[in-house]
C-alpha atoms as a PDB file:
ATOM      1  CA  UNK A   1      -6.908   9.273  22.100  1.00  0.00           C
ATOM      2  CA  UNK A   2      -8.814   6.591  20.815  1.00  0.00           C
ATOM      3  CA  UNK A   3     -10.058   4.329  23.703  1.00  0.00           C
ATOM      4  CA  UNK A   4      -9.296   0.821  21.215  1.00  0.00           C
ATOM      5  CA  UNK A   5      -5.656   1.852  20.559  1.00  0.00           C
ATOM      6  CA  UNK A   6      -4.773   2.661  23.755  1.00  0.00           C
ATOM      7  CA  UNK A   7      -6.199  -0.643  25.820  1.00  0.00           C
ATOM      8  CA  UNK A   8      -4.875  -2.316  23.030  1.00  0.00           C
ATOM      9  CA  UNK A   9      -1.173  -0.860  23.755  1.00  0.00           C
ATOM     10  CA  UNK A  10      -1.602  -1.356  27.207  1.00  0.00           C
ATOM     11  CA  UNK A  11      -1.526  -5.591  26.591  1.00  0.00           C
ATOM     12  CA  UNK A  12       1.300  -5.005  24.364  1.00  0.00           C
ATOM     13  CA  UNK A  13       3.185  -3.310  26.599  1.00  0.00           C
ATOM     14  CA  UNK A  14       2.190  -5.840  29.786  1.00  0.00           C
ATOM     15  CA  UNK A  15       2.949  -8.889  27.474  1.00  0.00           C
ATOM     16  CA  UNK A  16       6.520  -7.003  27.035  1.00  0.00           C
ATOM     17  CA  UNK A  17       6.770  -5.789  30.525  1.00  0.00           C
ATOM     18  CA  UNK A  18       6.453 -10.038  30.974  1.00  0.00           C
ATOM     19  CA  UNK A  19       9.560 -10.475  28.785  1.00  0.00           C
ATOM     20  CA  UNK A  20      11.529  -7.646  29.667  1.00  0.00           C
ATOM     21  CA  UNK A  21      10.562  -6.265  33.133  1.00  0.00           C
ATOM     22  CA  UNK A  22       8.527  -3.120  34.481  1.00  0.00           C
ATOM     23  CA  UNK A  23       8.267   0.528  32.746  1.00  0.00           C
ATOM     24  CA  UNK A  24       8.104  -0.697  29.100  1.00  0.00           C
ATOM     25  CA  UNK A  25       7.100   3.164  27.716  1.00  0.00           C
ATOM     26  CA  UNK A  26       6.906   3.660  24.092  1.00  0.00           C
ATOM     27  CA  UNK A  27      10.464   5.062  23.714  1.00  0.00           C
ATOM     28  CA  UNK A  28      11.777   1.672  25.087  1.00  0.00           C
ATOM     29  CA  UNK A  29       9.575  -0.437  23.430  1.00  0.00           C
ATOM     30  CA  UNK A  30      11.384   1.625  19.894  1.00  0.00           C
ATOM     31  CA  UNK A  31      14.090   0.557  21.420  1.00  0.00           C
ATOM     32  CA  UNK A  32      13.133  -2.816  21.365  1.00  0.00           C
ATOM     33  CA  UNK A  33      12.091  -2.728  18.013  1.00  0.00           C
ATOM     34  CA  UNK A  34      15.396  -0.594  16.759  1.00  0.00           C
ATOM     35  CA  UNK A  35      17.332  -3.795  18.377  1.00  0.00           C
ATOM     36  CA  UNK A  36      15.246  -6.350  16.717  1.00  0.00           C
ATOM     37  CA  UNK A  37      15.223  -4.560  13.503  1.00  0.00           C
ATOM     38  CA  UNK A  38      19.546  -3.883  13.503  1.00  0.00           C
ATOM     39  CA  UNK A  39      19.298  -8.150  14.259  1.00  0.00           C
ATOM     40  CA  UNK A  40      22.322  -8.607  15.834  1.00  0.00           C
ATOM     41  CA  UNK A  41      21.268  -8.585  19.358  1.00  0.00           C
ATOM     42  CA  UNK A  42      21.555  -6.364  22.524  1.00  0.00           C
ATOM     43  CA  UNK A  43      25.134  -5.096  23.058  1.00  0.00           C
ATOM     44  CA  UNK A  44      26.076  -2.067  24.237  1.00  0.00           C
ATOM     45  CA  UNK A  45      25.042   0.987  22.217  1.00  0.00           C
ATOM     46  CA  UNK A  46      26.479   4.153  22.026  1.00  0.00           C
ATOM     47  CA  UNK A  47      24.314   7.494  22.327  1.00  0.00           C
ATOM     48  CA  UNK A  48      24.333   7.827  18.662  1.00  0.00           C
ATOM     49  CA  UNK A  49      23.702   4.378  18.163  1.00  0.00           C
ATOM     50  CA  UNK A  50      20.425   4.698  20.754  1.00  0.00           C
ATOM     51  CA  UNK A  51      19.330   7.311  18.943  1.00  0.00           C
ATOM     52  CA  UNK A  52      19.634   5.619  15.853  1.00  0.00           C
ATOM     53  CA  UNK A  53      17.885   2.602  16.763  1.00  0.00           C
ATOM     54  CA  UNK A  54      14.877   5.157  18.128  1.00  0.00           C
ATOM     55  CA  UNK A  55      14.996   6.493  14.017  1.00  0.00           C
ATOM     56  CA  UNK A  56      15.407   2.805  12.474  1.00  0.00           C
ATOM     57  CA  UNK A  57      12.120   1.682  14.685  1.00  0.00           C
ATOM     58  CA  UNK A  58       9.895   4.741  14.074  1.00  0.00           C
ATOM     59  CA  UNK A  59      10.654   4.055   9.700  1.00  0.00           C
ATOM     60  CA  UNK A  60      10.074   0.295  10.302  1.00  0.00           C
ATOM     61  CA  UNK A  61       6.933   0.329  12.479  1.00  0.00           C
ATOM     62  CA  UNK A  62       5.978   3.868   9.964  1.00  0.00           C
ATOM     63  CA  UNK A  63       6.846   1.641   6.533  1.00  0.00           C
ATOM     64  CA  UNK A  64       3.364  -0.013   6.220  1.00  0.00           C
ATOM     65  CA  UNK A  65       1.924   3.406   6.306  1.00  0.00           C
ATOM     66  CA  UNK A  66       3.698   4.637   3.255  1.00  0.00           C
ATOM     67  CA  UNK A  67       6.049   6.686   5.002  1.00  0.00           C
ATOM     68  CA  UNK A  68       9.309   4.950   4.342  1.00  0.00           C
ATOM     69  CA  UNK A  69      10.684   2.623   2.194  1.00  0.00           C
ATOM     70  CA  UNK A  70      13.285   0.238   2.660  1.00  0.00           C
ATOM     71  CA  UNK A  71      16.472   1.069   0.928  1.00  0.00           C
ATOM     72  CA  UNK A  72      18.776  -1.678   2.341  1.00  0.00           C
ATOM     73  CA  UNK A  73      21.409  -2.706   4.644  1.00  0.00           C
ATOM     74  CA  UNK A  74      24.745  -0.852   4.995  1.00  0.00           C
ATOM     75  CA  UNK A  75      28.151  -2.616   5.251  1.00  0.00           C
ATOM     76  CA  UNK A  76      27.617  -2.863   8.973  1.00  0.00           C
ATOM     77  CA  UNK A  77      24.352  -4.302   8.872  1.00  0.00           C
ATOM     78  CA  UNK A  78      22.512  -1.017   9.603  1.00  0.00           C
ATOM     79  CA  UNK A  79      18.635  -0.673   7.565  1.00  0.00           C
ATOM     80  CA  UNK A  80      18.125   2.264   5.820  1.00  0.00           C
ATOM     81  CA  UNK A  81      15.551   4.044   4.603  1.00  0.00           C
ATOM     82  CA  UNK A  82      13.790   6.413   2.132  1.00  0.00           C
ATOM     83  CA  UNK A  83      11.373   9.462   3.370  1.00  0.00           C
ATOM     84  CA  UNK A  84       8.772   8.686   0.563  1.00  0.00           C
ATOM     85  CA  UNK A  85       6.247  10.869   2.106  1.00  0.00           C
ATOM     86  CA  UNK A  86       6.173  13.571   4.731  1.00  0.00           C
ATOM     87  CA  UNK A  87       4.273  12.956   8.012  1.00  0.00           C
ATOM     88  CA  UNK A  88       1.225  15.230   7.796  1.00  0.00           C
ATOM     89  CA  UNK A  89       1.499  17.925  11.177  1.00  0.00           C
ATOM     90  CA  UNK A  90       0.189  16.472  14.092  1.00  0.00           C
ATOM     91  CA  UNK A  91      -0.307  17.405  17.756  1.00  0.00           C
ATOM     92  CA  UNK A  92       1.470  15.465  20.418  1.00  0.00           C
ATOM     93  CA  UNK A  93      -2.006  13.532  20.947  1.00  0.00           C
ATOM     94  CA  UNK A  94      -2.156  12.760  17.072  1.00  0.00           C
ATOM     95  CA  UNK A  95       1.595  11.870  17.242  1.00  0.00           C
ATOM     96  CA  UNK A  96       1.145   9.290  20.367  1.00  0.00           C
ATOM     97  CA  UNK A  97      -1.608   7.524  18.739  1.00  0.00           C
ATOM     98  CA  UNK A  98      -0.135   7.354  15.049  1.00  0.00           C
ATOM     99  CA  UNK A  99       3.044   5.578  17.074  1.00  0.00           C
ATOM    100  CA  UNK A 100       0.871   3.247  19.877  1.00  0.00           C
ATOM    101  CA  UNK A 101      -1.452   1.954  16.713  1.00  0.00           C
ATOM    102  CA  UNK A 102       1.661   1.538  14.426  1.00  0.00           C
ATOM    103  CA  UNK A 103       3.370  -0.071  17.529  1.00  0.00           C
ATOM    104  CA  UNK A 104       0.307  -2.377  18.342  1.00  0.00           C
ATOM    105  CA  UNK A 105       0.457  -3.132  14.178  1.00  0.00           C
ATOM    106  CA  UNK A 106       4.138  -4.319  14.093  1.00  0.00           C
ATOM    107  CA  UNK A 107       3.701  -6.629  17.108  1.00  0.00           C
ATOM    108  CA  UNK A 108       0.571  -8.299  15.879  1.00  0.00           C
ATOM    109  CA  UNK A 109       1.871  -8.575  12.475  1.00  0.00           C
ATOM    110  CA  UNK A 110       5.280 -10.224  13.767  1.00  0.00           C
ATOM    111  CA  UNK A 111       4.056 -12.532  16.101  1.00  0.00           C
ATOM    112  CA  UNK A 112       5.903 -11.244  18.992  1.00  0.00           C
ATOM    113  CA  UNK A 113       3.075 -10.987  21.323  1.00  0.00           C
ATOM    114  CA  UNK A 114       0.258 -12.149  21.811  1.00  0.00           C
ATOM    115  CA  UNK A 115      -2.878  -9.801  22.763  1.00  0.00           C
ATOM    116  CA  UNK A 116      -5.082 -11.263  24.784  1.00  0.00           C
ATOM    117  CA  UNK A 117      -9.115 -11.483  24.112  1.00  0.00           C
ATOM    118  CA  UNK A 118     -11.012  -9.792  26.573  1.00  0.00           C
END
């Protein structure tokens, strides 16, 4: 994995761990995003909803990439998206960095966090 992307994660995830308490992995920081994305705050979510959330982060933080579009919101507020191109096949390695450097990409490009400088 590339030594940048990942020491670059790691602040991400201890600026989050700040906000939102120890063992920030990358399936709850997806989470996070899934919740932030739906944008009706934290409530209690239903298996399916969890694992909908999980699918509605991966498109968004994937989207700048040219892997999904943005179709719209349903009638309860859910996004949706459009597959416009397939992921190319990747080893778990590949996969993990793909998701930490789209990860570290969505939170510098929102604002959420700041990275510190070394």
């Amino acid at each position: 994995m590339d030594f940048d992307v990942e020491l670059r994660f790691q602040k991400v995830k201890n600026e989050l761990e700040k906000k939102f308490g120890e063992g920030m992995d990358v399936q709850a920081i997806l989470f996070l995003i899934g919740v932030n994305e739906l944008g009706i705050g934290y409530k209690e979510f239903s298996k399916n909803e969890k694992t909908d959330l999980l699918h509605v982060a991966i498109c968004t933080i994937l989207e700048p990439y040219g892997y999904y579009e943005f179709e719209g919101r349903d009638a309860e507020q859910w996004p949706h998206f459009k597959l416009i191109k397939q992921l190319p096949p990747l080893d778990s390695r590949e996969q993990q960095h793909l998701i930490k450097e789209a990860l570290i990409s969505y939170f510098e490009q929102n604002d959420y966090v700041e990275i510190p400088a070394e």
